[in-house]
N, C-alpha and C. Protein backbone atom coordinates (compact mmCIF):
# COMPACT_ATOMS: atom_id res chain seq x y z
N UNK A 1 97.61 173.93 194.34
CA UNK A 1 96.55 172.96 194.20
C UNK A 1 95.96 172.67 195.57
N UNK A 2 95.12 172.05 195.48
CA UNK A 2 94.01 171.92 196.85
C UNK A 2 93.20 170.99 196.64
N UNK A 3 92.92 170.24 197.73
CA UNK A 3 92.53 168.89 197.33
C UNK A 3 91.51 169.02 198.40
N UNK A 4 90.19 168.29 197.99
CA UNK A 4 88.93 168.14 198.49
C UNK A 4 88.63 166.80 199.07
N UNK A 5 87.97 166.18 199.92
CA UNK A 5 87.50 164.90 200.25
C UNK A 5 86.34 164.49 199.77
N UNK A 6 86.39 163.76 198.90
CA UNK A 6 85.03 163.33 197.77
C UNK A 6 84.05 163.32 198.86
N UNK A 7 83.99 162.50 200.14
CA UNK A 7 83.10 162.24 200.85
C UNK A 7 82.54 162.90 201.17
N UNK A 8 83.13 164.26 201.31
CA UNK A 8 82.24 165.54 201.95
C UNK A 8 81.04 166.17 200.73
N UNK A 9 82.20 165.62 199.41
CA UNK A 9 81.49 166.19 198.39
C UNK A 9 79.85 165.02 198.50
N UNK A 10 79.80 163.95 198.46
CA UNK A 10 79.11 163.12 198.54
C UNK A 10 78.44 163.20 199.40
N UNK A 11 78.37 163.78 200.70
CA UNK A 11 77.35 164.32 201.61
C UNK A 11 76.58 165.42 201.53
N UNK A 12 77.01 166.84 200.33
CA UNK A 12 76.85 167.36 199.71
C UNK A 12 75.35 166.81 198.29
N UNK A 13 76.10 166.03 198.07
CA UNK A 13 75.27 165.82 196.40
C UNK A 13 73.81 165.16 197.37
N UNK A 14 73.92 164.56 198.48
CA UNK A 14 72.65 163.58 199.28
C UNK A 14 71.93 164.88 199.64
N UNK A 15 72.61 165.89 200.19
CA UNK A 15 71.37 166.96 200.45
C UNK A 15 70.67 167.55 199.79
N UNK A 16 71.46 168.13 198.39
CA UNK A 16 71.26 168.83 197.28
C UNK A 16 70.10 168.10 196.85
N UNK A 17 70.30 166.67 196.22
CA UNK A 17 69.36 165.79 195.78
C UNK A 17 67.66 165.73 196.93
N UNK A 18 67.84 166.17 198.42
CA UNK A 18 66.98 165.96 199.25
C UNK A 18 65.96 166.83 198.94
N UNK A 19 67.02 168.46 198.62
CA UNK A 19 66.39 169.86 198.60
C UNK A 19 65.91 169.98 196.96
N UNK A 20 65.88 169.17 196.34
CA UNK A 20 65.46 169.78 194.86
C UNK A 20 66.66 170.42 194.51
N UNK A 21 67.24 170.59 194.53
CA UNK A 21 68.70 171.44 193.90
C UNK A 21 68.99 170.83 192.44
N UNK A 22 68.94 170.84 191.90
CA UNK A 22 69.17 169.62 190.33
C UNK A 22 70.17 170.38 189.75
N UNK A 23 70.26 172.04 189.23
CA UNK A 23 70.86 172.56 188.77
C UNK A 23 72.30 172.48 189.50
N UNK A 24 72.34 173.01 190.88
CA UNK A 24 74.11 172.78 191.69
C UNK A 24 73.99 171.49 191.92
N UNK A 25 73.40 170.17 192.20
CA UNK A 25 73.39 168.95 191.43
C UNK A 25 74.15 168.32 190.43
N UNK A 26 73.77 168.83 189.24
CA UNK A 26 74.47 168.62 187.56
C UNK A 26 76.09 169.25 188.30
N UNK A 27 76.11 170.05 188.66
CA UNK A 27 77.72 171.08 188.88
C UNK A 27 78.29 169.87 189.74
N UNK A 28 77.53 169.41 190.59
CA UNK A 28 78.46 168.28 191.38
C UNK A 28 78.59 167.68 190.73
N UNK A 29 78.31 166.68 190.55
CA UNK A 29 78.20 165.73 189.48
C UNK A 29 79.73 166.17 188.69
N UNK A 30 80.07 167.09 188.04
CA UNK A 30 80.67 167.39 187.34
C UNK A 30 82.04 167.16 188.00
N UNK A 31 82.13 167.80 189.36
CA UNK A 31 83.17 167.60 190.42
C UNK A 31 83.60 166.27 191.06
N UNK A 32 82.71 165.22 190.91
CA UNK A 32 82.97 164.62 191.27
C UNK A 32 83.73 163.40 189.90
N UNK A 33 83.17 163.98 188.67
CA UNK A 33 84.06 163.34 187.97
C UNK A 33 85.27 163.56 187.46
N UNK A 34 86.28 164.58 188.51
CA UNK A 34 87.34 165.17 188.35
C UNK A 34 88.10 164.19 188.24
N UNK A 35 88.79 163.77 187.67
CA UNK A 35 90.35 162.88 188.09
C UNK A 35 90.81 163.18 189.72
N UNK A 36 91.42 161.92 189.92
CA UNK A 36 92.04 162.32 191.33
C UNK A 36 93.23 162.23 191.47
N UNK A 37 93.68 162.43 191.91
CA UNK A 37 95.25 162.23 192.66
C UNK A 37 95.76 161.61 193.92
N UNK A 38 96.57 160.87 194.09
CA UNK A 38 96.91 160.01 195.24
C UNK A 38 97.86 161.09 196.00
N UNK A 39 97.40 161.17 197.02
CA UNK A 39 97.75 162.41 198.04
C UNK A 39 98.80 161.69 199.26
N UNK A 40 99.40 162.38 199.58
CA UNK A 40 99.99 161.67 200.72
C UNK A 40 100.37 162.60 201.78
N UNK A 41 100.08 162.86 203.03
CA UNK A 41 100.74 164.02 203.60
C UNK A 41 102.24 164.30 203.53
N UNK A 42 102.61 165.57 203.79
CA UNK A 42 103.76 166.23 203.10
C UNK A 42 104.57 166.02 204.55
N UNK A 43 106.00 165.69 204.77
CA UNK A 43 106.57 164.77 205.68
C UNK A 43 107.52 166.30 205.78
N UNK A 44 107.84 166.42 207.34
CA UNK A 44 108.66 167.90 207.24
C UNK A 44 110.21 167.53 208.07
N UNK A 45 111.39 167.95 207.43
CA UNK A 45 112.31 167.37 208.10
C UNK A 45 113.30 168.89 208.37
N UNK A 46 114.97 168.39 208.68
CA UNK A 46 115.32 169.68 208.86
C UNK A 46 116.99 169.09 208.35
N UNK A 47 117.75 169.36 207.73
CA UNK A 47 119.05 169.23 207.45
C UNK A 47 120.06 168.98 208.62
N UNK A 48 120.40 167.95 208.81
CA UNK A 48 121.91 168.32 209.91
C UNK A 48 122.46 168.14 209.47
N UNK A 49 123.35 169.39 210.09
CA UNK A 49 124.99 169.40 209.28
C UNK A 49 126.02 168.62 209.83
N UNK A 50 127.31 168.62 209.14
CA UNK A 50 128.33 168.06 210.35
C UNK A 50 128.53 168.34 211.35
N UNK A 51 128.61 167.37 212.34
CA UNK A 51 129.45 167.52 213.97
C UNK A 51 130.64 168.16 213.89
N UNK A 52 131.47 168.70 214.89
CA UNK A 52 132.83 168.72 214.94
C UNK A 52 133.41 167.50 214.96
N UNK A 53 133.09 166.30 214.84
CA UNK A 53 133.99 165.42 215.00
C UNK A 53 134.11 164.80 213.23
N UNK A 54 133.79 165.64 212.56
CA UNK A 54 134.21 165.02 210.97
C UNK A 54 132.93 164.47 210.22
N UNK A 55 131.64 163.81 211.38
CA UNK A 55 131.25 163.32 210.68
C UNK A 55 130.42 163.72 209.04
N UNK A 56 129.82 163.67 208.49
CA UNK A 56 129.11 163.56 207.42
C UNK A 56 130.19 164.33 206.53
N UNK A 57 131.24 163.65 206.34
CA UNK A 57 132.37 164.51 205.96
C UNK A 57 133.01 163.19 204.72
N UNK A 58 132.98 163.14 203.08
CA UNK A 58 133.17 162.49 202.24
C UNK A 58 133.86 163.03 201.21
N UNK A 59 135.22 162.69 201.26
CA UNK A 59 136.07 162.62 199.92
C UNK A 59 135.87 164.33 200.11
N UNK A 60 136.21 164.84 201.11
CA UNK A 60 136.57 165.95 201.62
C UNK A 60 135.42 167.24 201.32
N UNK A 61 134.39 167.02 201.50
CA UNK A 61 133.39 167.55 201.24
C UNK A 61 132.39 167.26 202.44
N UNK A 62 131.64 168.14 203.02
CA UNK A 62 131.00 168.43 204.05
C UNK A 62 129.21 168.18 203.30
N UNK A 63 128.77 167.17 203.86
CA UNK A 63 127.42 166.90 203.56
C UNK A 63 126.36 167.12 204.66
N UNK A 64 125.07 167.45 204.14
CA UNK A 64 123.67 167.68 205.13
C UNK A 64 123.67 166.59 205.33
N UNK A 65 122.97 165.66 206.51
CA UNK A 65 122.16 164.62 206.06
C UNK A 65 120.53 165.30 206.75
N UNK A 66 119.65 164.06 206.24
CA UNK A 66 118.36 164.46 206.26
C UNK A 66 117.58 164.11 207.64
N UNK A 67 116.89 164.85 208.03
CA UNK A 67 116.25 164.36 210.00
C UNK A 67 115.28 163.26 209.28
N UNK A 68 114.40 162.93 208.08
CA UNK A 68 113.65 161.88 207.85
C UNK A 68 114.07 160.64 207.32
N UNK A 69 114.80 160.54 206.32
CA UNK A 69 115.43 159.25 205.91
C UNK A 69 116.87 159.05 205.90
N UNK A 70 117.92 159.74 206.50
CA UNK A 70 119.12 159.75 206.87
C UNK A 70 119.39 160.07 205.32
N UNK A 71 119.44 160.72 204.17
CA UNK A 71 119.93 160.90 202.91
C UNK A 71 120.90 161.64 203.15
N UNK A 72 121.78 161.71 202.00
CA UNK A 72 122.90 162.81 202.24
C UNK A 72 122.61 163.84 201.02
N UNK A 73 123.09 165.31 201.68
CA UNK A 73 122.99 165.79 200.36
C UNK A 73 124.25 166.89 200.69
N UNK A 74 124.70 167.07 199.67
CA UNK A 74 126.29 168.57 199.56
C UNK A 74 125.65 169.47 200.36
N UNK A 75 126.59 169.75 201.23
CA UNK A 75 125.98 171.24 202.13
C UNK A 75 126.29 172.58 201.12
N UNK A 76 126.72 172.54 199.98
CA UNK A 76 127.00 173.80 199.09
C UNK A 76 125.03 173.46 197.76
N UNK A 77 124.54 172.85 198.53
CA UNK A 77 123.73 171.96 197.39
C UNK A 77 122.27 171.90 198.22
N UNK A 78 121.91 172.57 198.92
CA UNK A 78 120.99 172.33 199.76
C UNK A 78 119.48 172.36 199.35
N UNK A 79 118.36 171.39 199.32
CA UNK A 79 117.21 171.62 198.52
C UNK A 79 116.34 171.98 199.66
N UNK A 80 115.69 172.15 199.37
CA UNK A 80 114.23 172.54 200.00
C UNK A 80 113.25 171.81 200.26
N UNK A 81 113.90 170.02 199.68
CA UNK A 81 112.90 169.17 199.32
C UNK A 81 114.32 168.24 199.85
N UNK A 82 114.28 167.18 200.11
CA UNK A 82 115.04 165.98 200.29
C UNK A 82 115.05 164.96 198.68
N UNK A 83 116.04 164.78 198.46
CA UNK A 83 115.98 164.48 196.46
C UNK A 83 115.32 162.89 197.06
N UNK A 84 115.96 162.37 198.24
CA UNK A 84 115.71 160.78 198.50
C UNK A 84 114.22 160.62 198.81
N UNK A 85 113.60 160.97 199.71
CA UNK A 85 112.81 160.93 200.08
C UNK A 85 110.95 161.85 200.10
N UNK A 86 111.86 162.77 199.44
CA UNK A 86 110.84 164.24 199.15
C UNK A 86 110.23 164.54 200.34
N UNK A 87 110.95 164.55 201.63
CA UNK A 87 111.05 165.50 202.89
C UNK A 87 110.94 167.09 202.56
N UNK A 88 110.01 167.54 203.02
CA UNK A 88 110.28 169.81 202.95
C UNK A 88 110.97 169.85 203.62
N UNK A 89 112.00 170.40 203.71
CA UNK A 89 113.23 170.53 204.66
C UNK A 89 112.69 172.30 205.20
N UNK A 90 112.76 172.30 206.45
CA UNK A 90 112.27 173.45 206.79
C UNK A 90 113.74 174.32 207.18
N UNK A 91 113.91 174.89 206.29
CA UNK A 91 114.75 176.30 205.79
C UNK A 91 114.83 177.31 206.95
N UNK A 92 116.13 177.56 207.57
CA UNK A 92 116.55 178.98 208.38
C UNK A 92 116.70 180.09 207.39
N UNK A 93 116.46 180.41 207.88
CA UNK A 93 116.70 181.92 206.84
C UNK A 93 117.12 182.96 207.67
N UNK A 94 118.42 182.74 208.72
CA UNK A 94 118.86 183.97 209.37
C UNK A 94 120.45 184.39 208.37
């Protein structure tokens, strides 16, 4: 999905309307009565794992926590997304 800034669209429909355009006009028009969606920029974090000194270490299980909202998640369990916060966790892949 891809998201547009009405305003631009709306600086758009003022010229169209300047130039006689009526026909790509009506088409705006149409666009601009799209539904919208509340957007928010996409927040990018990175997993740390445990220290050597034990920490993030629970009921004997070794947890990520998150670089954006401190969440914990199973290091056998790792998302791509932060479940707490919906952080993109930016993924090694070596």
């Amino acid at each position: 999905m891809e998201l547009i800034d009405k305003e631009e669209v709306m600086k758009l429909q003022t010229y169209l309307l300047a130039e006689g355009e009526h026909e790509k006009l009506v088409m705006l028009n149409d666009v601009m009565a799209i539904q919208t969606v509340d957007a928010e920029p996409v927040r990018h974090g990175e997993w740390h794992e445990p220290e050597k000194d034990g920490s993030y270490v629970y009921d004997k299980r070794a947890y990520a926590k998150c670089s954006v909202c401190g969440g914990v998640e199973f290091l056998g369990y790792k998302k791509k997304y932060c479940p707490n916060c919906g952080a993109k966790m930016e993924v090694d892949e070596r």
